[in-house]
N, C-alpha and C. Protein backbone atom coordinates (compact mmCIF):
# COMPACT_ATOMS: atom_id res chain seq x y z
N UNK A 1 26.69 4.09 -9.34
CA UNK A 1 25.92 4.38 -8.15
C UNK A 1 26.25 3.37 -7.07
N UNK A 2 26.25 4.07 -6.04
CA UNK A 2 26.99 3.19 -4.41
C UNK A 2 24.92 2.62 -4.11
N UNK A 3 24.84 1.61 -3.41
CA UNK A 3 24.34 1.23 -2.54
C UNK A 3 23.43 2.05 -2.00
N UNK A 4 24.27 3.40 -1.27
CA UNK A 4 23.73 4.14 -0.30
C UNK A 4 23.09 5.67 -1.62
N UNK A 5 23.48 5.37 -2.38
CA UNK A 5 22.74 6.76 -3.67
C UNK A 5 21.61 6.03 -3.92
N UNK A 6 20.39 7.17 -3.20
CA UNK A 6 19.06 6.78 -3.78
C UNK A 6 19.15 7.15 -5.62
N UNK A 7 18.12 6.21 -5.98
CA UNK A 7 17.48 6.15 -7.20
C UNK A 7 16.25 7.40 -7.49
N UNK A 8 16.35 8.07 -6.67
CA UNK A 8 15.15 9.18 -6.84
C UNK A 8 13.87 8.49 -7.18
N UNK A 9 12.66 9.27 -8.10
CA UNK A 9 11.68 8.45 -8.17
C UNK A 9 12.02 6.77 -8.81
N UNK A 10 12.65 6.23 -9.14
CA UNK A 10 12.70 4.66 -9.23
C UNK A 10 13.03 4.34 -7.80
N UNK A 11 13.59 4.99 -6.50
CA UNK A 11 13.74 4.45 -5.55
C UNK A 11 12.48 4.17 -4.59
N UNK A 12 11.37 5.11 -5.01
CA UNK A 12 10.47 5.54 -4.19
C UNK A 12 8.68 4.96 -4.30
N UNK A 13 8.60 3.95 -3.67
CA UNK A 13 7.34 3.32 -3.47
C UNK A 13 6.27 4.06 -3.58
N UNK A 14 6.09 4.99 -3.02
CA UNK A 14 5.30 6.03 -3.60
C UNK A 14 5.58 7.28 -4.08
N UNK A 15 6.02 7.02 -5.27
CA UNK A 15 6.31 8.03 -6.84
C UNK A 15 5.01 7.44 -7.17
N UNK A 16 4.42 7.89 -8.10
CA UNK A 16 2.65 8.39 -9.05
C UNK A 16 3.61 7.73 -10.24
N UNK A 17 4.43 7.16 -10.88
CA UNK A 17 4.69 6.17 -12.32
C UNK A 17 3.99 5.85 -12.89
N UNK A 18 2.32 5.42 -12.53
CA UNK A 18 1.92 4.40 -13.56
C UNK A 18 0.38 5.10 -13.86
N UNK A 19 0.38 5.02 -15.55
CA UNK A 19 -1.03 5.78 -15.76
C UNK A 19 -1.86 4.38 -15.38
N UNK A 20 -3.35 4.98 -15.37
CA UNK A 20 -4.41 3.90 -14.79
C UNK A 20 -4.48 2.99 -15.96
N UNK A 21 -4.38 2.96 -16.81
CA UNK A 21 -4.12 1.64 -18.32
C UNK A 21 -3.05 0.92 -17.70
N UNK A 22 -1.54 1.66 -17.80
CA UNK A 22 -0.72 0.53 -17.25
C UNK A 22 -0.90 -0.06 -15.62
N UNK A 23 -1.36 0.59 -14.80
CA UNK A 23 -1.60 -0.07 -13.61
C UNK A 23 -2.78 -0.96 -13.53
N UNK A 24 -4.15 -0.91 -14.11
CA UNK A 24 -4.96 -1.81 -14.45
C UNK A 24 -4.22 -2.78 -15.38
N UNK A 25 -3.45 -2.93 -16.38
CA UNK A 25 -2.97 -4.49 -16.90
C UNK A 25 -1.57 -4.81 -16.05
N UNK A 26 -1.11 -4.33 -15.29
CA UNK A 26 0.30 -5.05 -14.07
C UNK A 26 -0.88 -5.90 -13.45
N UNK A 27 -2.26 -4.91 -12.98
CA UNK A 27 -3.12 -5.63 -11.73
C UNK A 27 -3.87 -7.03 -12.66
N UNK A 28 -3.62 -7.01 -13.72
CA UNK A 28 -5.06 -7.78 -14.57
C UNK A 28 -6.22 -7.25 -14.67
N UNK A 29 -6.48 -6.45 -14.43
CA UNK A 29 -7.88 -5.63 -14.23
C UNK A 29 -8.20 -4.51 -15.07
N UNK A 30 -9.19 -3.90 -14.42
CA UNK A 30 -9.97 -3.03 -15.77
C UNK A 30 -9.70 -1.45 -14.68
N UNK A 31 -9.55 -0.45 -15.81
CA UNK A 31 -9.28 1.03 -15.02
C UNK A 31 -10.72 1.17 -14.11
N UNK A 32 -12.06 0.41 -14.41
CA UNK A 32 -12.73 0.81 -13.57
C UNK A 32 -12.89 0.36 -12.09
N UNK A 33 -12.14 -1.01 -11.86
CA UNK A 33 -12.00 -1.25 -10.60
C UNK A 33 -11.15 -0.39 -9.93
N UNK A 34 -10.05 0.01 -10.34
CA UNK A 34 -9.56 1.32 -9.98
C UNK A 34 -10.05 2.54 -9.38
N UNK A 35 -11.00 2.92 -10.43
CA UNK A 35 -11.84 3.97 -9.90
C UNK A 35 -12.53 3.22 -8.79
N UNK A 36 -13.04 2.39 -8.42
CA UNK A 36 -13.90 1.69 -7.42
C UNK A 36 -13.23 1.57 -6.13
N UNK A 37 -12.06 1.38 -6.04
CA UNK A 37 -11.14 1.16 -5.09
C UNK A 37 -11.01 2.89 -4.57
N UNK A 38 -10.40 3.45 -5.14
CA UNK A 38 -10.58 5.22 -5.57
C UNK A 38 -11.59 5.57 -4.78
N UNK A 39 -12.98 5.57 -5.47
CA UNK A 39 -14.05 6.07 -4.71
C UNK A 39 -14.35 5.58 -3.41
N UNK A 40 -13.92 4.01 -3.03
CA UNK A 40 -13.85 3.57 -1.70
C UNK A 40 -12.88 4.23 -0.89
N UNK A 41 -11.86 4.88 -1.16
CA UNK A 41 -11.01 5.47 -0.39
C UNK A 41 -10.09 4.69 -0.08
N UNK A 42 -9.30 3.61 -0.80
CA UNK A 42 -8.74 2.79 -0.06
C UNK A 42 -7.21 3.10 -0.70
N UNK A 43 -7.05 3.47 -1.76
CA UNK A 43 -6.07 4.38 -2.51
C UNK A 43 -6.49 5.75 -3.14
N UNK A 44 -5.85 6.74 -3.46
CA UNK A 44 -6.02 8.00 -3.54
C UNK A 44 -4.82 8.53 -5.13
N UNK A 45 -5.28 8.41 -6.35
CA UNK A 45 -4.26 8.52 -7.07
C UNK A 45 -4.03 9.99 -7.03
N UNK A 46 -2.95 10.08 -7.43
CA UNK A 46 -2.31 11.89 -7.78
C UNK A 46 -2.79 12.15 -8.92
N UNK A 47 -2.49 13.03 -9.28
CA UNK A 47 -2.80 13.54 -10.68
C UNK A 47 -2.07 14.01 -10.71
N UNK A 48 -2.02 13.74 -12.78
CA UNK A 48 -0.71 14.68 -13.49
C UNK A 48 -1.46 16.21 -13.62
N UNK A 49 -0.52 16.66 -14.16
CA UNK A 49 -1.16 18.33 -14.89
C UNK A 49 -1.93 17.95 -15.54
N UNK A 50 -2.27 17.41 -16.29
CA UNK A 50 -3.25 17.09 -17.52
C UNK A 50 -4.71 16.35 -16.83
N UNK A 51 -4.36 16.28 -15.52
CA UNK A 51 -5.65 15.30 -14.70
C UNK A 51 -5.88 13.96 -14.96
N UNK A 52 -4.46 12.98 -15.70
CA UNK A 52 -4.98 11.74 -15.43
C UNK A 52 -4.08 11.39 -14.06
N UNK A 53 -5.05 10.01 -13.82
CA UNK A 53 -4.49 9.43 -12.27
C UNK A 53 -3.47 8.34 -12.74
N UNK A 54 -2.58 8.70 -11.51
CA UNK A 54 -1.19 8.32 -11.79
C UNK A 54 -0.96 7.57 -10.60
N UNK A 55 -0.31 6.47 -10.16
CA UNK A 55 -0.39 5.23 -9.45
C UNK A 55 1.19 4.91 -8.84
N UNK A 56 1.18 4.48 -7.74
CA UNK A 56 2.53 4.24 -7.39
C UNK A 56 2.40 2.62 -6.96
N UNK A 57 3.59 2.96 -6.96
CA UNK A 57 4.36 1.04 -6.60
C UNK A 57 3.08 0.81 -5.47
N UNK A 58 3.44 1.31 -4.32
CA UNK A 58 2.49 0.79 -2.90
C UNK A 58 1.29 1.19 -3.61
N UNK A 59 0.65 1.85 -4.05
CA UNK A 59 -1.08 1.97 -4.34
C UNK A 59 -1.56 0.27 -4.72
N UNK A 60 -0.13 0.06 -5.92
CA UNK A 60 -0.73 -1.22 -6.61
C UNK A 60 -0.58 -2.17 -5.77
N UNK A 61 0.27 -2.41 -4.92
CA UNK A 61 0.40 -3.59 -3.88
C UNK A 61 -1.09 -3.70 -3.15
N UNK A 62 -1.64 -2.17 -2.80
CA UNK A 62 -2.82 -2.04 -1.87
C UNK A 62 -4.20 -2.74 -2.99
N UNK A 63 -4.42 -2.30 -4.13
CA UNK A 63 -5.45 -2.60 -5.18
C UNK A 63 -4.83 -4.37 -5.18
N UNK A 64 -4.16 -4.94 -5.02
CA UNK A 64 -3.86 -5.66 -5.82
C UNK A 64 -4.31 -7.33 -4.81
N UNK A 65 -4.37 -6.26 -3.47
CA UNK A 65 -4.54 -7.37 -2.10
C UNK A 65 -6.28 -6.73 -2.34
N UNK A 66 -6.70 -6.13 -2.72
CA UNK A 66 -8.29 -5.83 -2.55
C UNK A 66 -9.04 -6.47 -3.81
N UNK A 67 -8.22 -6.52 -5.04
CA UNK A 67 -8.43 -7.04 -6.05
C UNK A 67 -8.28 -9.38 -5.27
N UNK A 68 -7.86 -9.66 -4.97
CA UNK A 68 -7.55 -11.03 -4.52
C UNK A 68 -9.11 -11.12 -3.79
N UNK A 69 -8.98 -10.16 -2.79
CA UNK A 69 -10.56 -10.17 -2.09
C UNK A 69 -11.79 -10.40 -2.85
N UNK A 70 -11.97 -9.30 -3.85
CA UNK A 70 -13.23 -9.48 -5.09
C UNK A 70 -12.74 -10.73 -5.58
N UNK A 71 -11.87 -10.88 -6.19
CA UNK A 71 -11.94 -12.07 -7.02
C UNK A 71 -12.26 -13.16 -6.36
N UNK A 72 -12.28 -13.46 -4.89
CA UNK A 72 -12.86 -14.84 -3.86
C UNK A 72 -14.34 -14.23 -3.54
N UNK A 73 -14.98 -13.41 -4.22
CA UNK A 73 -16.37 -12.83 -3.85
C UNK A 73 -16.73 -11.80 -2.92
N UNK A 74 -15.79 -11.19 -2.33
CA UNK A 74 -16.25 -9.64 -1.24
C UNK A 74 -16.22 -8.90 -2.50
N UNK A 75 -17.27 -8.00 -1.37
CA UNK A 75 -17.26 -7.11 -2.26
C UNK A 75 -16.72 -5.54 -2.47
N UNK A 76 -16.39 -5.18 -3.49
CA UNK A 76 -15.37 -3.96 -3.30
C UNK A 76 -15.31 -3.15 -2.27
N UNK A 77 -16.22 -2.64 -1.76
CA UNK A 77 -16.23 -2.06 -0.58
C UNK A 77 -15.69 -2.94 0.99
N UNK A 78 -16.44 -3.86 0.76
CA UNK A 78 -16.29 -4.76 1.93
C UNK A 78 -14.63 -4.85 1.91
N UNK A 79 -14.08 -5.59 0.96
CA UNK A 79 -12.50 -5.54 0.32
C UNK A 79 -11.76 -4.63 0.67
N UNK A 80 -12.21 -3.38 0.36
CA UNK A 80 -11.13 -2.17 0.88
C UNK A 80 -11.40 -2.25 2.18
N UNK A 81 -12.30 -2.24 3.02
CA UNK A 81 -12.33 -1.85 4.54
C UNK A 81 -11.21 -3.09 5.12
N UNK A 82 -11.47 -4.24 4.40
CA UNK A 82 -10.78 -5.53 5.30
C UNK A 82 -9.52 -5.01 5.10
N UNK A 83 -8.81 -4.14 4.05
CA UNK A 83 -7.55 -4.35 3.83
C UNK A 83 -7.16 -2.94 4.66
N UNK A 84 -7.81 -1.91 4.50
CA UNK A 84 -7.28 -0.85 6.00
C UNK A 84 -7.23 -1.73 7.02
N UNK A 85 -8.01 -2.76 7.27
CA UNK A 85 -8.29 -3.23 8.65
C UNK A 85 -6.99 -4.16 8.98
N UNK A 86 -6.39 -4.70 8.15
CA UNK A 86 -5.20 -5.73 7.50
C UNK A 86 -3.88 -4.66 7.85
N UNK A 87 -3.97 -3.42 7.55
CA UNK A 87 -2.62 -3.02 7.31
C UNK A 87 -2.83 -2.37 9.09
N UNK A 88 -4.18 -2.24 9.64
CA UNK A 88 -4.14 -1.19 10.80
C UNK A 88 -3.48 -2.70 12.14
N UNK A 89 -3.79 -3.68 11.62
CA UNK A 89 -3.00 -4.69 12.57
C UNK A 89 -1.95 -4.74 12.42
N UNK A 90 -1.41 -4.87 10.89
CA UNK A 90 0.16 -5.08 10.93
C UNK A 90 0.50 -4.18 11.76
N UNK A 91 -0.01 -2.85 11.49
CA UNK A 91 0.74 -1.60 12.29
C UNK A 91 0.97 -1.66 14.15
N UNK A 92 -0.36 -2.25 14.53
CA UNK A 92 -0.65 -2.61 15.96
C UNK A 92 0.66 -2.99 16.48
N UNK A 93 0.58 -4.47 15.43
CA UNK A 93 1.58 -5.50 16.10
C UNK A 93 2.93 -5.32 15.84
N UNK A 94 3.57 -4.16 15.10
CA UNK A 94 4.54 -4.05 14.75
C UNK A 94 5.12 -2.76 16.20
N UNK A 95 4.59 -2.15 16.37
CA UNK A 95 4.29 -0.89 17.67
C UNK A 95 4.25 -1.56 18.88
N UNK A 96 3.31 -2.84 18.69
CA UNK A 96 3.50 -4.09 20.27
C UNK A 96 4.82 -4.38 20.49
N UNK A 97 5.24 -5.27 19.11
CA UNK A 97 6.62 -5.60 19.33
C UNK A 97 7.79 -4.56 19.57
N UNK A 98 7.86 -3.77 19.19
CA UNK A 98 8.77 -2.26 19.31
C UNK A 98 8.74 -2.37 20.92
N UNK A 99 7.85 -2.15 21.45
CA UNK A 99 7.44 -1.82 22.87
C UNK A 99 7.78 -3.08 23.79
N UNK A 100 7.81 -4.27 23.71
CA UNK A 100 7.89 -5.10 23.96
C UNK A 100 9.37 -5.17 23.93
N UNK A 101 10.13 -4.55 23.20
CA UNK A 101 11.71 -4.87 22.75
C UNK A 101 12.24 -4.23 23.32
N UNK A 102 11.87 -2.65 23.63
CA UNK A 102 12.33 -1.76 24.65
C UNK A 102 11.72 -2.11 25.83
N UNK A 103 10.82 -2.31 26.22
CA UNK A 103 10.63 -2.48 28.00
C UNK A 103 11.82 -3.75 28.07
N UNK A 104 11.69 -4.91 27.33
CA UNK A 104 12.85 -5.83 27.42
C UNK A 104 14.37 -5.08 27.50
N UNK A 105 14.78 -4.51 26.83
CA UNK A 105 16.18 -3.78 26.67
C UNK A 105 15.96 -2.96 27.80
N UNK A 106 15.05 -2.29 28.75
CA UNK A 106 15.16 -1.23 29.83
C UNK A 106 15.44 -2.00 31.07
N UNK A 107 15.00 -3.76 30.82
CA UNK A 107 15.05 -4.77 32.32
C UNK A 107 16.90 -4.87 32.44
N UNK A 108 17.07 -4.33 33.74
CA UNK A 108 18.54 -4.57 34.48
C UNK A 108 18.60 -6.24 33.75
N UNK A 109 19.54 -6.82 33.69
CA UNK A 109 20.52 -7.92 33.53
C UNK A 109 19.94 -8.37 31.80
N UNK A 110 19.48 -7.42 31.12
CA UNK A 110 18.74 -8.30 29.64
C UNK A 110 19.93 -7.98 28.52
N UNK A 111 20.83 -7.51 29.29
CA UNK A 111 21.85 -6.69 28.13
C UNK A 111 21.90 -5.65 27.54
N UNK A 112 21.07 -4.50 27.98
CA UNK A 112 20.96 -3.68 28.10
C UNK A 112 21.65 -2.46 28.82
């Protein structure tokens, strides 16, 4: 395989890979914080045919920054909102800078 040949689901951050047993012991945690995170809305697992919830790479990154939160004392709910609130800045400031890079690249003499 070249470089440029995706890996199909091993390439893909969000592929559903991991039943809630193995994604609760990667996180250290118990399948019911899972569900807690779940019912907060802050991840959304897929389901297999059979109806268990199935977990991807990015879900666990997301549980895993909300899980750090509880464990310093917020509380699950509180935890998930901070971390939408966490990813809705990255997004801000990543859209600022974009914009910021093109009005720069549109100014006569910037090299543009």
């Amino acid at each position: 395989m070249t470089a440029d040949t995706p890996l199909g689901p091993l390439d893909d951050d969000h592929y559903p890979a991991y039943t809630m047993g193995r994604a609760a012991e990667m996180l250290g945690t118990t399948p019911a914080f899972l569900r807690a995170v779940g019912e907060a809305r802050l991840i959304t697992p897929l389901r297999s045919e059979g109806g268990h919830r199935r977990y991807s790479r990015y879900q666990l990154k997301v549980a895993a920054r909300a899980r750090e939160l509880v464990d310093q004392g917020t509380p699950v709910e509180a935890a998930c909102r901070i971390v939408v609130l966490e990813d809705q800045l990255d997004e801000a400031r990543r859209v600022n800078e974009d914009l910021h890079r093109a009005a720069n690249e549109s100014r006569p003499g910037t090299g543009a």
